[in-house]
PDB file of N, CA and C in Angstrom:
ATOM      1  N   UNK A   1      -7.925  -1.266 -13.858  1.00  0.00           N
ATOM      2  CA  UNK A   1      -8.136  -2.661 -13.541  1.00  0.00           C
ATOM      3  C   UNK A   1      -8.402  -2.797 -12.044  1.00  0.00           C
ATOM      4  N   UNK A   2      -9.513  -3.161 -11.991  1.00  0.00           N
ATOM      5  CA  UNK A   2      -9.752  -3.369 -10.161  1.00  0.00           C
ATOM      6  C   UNK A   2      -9.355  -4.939  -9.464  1.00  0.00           C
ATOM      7  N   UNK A   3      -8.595  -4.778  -8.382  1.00  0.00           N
ATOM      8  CA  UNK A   3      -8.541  -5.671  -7.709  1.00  0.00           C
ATOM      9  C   UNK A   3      -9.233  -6.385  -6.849  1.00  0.00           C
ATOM     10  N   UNK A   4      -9.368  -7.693  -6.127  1.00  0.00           N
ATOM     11  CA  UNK A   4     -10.228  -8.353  -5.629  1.00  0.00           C
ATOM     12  C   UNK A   4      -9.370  -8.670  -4.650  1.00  0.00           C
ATOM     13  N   UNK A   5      -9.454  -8.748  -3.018  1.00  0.00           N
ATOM     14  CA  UNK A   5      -9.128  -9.281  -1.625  1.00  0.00           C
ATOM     15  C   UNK A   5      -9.240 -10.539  -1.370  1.00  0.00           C
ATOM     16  N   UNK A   6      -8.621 -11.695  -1.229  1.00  0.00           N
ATOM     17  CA  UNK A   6      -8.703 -13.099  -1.673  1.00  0.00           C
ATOM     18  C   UNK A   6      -9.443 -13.259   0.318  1.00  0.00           C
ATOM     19  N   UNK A   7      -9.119 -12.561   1.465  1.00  0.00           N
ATOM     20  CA  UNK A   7      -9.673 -12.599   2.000  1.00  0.00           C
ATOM     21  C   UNK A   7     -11.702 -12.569   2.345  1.00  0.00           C
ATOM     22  N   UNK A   8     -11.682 -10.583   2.558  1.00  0.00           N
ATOM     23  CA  UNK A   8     -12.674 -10.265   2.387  1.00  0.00           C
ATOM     24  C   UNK A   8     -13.838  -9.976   1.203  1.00  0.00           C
ATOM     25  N   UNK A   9     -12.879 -10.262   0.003  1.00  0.00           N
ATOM     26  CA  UNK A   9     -13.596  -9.741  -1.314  1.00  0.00           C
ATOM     27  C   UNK A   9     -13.691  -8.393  -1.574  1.00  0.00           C
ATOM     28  N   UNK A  10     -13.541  -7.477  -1.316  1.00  0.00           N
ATOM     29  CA  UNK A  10     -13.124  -6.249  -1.217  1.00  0.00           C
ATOM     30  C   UNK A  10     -12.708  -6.269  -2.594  1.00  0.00           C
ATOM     31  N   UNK A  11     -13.041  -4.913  -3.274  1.00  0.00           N
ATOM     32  CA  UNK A  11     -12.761  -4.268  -4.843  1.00  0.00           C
ATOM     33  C   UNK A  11     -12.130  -2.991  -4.577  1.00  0.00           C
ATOM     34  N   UNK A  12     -10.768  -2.761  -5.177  1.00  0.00           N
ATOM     35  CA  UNK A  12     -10.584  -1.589  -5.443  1.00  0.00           C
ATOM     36  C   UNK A  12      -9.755  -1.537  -6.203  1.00  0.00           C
ATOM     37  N   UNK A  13      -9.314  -0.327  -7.340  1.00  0.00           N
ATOM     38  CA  UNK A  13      -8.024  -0.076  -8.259  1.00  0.00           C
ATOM     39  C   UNK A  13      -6.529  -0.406  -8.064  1.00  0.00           C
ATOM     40  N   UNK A  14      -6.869  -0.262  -6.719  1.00  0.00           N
ATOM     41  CA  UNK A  14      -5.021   0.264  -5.953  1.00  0.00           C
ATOM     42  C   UNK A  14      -5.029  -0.690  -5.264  1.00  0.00           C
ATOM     43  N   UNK A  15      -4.182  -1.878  -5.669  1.00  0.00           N
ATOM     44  CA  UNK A  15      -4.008  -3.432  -4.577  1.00  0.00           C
ATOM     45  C   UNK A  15      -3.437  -2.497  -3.475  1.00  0.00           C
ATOM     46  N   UNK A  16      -3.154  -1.861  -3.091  1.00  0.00           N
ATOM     47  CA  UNK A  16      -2.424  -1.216  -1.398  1.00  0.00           C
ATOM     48  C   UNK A  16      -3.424  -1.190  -0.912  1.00  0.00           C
ATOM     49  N   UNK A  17      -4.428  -0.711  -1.377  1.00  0.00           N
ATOM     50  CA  UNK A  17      -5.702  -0.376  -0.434  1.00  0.00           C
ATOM     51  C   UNK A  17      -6.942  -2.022   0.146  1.00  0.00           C
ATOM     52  N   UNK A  18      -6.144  -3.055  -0.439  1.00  0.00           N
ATOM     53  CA  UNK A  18      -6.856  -4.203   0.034  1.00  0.00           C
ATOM     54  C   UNK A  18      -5.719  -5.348   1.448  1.00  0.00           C
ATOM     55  N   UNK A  19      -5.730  -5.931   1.626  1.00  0.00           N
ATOM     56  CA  UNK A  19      -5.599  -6.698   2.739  1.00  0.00           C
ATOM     57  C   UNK A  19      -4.418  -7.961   2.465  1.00  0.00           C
ATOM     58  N   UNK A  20      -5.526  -9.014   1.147  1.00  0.00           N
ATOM     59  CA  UNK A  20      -4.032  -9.737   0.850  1.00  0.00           C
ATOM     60  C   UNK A  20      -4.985  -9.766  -0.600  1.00  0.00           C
ATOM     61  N   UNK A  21      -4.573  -8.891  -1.848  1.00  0.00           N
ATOM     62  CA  UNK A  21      -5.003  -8.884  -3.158  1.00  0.00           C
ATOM     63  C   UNK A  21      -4.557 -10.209  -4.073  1.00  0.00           C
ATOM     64  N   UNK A  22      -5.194  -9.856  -5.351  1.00  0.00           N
ATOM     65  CA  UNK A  22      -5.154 -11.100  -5.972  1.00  0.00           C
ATOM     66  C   UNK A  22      -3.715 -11.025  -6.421  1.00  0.00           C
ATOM     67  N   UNK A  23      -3.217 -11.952  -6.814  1.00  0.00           N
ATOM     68  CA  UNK A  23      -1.083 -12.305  -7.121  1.00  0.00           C
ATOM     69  C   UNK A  23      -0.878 -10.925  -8.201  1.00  0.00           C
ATOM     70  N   UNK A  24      -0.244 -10.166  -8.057  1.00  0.00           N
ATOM     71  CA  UNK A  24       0.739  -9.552  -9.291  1.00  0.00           C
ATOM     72  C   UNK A  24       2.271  -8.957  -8.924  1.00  0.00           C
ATOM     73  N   UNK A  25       2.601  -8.557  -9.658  1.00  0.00           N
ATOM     74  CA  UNK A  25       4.285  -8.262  -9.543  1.00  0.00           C
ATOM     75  C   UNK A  25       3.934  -6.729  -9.207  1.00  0.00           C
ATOM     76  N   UNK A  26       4.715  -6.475  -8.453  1.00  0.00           N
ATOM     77  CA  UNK A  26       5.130  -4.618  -8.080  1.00  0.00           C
ATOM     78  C   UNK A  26       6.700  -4.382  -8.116  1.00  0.00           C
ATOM     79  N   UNK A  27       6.626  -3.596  -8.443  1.00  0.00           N
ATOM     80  CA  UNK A  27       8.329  -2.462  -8.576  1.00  0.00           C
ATOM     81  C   UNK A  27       7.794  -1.560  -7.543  1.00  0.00           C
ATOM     82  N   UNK A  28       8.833  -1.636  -6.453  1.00  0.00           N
ATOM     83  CA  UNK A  28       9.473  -0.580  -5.605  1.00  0.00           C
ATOM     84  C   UNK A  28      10.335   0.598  -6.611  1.00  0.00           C
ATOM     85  N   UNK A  29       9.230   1.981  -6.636  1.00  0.00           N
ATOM     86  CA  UNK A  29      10.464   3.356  -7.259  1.00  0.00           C
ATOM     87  C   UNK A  29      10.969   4.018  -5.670  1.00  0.00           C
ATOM     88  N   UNK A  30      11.439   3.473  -4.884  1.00  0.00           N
ATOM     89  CA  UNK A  30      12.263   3.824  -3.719  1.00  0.00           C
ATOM     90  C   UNK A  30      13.242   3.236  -3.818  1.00  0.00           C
ATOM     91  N   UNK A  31      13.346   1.723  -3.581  1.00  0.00           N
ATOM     92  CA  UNK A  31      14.718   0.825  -3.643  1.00  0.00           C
ATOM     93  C   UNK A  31      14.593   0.177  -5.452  1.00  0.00           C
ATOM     94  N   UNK A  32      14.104   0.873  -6.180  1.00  0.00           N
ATOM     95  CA  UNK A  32      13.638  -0.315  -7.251  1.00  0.00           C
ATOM     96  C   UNK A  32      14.130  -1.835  -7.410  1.00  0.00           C
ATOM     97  N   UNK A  33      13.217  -2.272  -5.975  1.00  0.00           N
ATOM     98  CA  UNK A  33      13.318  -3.606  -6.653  1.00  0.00           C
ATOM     99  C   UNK A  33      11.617  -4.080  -7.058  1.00  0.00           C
ATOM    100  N   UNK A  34      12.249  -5.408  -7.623  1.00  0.00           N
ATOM    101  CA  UNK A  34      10.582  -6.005  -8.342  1.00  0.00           C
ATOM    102  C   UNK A  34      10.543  -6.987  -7.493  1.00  0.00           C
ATOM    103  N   UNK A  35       9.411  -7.517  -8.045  1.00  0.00           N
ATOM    104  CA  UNK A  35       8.358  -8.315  -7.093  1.00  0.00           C
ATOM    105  C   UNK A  35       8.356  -8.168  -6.038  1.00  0.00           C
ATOM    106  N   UNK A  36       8.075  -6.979  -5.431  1.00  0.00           N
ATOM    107  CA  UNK A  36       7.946  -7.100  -4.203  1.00  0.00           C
ATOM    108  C   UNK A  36       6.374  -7.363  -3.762  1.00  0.00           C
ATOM    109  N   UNK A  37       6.460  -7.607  -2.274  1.00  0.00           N
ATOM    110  CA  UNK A  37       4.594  -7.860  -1.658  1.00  0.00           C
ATOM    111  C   UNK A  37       3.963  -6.274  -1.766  1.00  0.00           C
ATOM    112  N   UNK A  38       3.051  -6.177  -1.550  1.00  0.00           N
ATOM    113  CA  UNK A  38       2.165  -4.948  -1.409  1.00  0.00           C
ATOM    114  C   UNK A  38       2.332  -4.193  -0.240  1.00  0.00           C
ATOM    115  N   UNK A  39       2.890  -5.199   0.836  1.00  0.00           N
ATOM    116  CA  UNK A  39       3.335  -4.427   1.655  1.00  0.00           C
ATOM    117  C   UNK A  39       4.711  -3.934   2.083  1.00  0.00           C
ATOM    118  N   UNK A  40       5.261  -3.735   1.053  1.00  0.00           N
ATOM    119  CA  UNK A  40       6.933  -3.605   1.287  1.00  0.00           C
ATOM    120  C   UNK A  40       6.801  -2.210   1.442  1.00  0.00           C
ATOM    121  N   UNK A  41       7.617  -1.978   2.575  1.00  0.00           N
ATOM    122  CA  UNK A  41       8.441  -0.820   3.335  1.00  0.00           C
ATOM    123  C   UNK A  41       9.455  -0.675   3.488  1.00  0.00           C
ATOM    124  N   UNK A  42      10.606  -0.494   2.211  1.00  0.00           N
ATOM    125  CA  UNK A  42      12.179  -0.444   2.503  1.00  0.00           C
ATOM    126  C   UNK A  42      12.544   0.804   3.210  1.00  0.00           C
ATOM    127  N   UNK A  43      13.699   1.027   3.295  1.00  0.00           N
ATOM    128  CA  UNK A  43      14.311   2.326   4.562  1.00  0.00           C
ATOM    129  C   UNK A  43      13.821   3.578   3.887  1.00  0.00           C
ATOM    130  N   UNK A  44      14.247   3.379   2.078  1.00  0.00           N
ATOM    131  CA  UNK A  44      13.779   4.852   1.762  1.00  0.00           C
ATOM    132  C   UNK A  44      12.092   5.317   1.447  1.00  0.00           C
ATOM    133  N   UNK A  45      11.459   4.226   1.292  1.00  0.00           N
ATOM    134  CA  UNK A  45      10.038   4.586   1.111  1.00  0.00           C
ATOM    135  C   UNK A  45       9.589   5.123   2.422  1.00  0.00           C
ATOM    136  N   UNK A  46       9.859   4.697   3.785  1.00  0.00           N
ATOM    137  CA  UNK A  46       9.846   4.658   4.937  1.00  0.00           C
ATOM    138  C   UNK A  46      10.357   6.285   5.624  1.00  0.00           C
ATOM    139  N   UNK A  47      11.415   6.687   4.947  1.00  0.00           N
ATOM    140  CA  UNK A  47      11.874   8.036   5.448  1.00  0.00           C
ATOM    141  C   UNK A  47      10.826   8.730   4.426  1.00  0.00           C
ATOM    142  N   UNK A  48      10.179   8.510   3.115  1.00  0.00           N
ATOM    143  CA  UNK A  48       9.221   9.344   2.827  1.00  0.00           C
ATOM    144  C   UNK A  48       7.889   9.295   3.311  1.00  0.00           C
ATOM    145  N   UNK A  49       7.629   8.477   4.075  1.00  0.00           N
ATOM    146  CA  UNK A  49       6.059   8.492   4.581  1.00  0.00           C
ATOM    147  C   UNK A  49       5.637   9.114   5.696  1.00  0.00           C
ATOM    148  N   UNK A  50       4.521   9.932   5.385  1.00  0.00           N
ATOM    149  CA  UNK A  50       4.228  10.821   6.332  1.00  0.00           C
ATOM    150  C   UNK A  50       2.671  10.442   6.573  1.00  0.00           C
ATOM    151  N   UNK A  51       1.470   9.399   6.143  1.00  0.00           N
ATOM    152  CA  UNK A  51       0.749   9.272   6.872  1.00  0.00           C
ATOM    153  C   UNK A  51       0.672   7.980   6.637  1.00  0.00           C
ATOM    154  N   UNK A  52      -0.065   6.927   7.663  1.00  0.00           N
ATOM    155  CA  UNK A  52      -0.205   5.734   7.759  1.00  0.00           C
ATOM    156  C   UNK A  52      -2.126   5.502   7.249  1.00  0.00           C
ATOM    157  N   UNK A  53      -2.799   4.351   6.621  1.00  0.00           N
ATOM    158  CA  UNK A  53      -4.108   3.952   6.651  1.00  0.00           C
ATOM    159  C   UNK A  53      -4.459   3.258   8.442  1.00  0.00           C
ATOM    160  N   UNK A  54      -5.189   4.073   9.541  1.00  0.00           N
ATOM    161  CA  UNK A  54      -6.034   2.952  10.261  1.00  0.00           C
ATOM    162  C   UNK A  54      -6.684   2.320  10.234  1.00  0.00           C
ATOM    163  N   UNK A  55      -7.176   1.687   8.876  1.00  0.00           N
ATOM    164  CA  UNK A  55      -8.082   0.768   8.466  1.00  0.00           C
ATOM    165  C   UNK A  55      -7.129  -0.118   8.036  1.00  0.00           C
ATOM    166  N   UNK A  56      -6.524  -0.466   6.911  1.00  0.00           N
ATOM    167  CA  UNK A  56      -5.509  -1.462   6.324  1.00  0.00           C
ATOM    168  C   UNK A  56      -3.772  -1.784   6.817  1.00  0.00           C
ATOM    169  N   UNK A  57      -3.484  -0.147   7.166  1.00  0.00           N
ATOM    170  CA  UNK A  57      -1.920  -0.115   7.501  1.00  0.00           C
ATOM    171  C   UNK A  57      -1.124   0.550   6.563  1.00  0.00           C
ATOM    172  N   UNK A  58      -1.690   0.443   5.373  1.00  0.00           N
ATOM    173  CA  UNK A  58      -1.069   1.041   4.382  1.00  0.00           C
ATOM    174  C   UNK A  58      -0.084   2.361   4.432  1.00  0.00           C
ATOM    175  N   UNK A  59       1.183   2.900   3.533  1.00  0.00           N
ATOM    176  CA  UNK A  59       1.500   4.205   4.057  1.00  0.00           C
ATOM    177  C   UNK A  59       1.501   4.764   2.967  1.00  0.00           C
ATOM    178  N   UNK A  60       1.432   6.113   3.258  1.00  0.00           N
ATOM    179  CA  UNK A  60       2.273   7.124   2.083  1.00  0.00           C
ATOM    180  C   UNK A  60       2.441   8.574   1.997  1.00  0.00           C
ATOM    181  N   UNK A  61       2.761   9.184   0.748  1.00  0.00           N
ATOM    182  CA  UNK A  61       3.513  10.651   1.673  1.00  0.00           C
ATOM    183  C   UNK A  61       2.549  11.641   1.636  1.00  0.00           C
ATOM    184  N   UNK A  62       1.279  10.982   0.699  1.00  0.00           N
ATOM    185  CA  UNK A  62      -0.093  12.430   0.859  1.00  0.00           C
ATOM    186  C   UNK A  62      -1.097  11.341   1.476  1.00  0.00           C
ATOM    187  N   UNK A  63      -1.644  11.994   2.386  1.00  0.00           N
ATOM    188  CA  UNK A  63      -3.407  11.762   2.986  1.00  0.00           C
ATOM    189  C   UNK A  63      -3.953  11.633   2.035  1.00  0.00           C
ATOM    190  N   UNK A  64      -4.205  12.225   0.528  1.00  0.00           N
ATOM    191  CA  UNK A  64      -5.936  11.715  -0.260  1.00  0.00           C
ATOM    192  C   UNK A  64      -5.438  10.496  -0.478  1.00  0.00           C
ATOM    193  N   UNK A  65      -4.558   9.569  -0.524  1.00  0.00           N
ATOM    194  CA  UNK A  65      -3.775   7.831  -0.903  1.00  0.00           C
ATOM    195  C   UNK A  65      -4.047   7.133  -0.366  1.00  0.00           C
ATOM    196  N   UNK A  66      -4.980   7.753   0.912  1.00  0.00           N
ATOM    197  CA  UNK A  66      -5.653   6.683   1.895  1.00  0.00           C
ATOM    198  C   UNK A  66      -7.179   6.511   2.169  1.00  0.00           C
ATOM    199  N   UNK A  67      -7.327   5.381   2.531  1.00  0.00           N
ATOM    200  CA  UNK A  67      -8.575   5.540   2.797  1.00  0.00           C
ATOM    201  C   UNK A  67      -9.149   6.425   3.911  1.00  0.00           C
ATOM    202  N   UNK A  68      -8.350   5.747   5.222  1.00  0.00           N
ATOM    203  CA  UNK A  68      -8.916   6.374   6.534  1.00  0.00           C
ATOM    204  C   UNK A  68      -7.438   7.128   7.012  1.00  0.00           C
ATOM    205  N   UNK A  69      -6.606   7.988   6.686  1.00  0.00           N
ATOM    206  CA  UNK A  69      -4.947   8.700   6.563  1.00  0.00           C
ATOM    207  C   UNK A  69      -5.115   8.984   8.533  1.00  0.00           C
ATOM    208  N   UNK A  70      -3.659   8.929   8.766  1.00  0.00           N
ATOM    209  CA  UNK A  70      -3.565   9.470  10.649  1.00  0.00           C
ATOM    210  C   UNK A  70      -2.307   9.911   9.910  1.00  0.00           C
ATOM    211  N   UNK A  71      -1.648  10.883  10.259  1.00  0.00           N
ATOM    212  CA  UNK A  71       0.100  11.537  10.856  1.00  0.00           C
ATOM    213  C   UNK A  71       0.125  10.369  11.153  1.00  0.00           C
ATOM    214  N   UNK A  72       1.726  10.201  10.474  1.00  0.00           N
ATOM    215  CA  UNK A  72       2.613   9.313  11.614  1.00  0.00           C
ATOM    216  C   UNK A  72       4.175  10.225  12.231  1.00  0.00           C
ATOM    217  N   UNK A  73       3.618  10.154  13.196  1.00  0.00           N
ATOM    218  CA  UNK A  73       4.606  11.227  14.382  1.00  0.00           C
ATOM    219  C   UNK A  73       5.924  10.863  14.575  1.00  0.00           C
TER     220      UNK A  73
END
């Protein structure tokens, strides 16, 4: 199911990879909680992330998950 960017219009599978996506519910499997935003970063997702997106901000613990991946040091 592809998502749509209510900003830029932007399409992609993975609402992380857009900006501010169209409304749905997410489960955190770090802190499992629900509904969280797309951009939630609790303490333990946070001690697993090892690269950040410089295009969106996005994080996570492998580089291919990103669009444009940097180390975060």
């Amino acid at each position: 199911m592809a998502h749509t960017c209510k900003n830029c219009g932007a399409v992609a599978d993975d609402p992380g990879h857009l900006c501010n996506p169209t409304d749905q519910e997410l489960h955190c499997s770090y802190c499992d909680e629900h509904n969280v935003s797309i951009n939630h970063v609790c303490k333990g997702k946070l001690s697993a992330m090892n690269y950040s997106c410089s295009t969106c901000g996005r994080v996570a613990e492998e580089e291919g998950s990103l669009c444009n991946p940097a180390e975060i040091k």
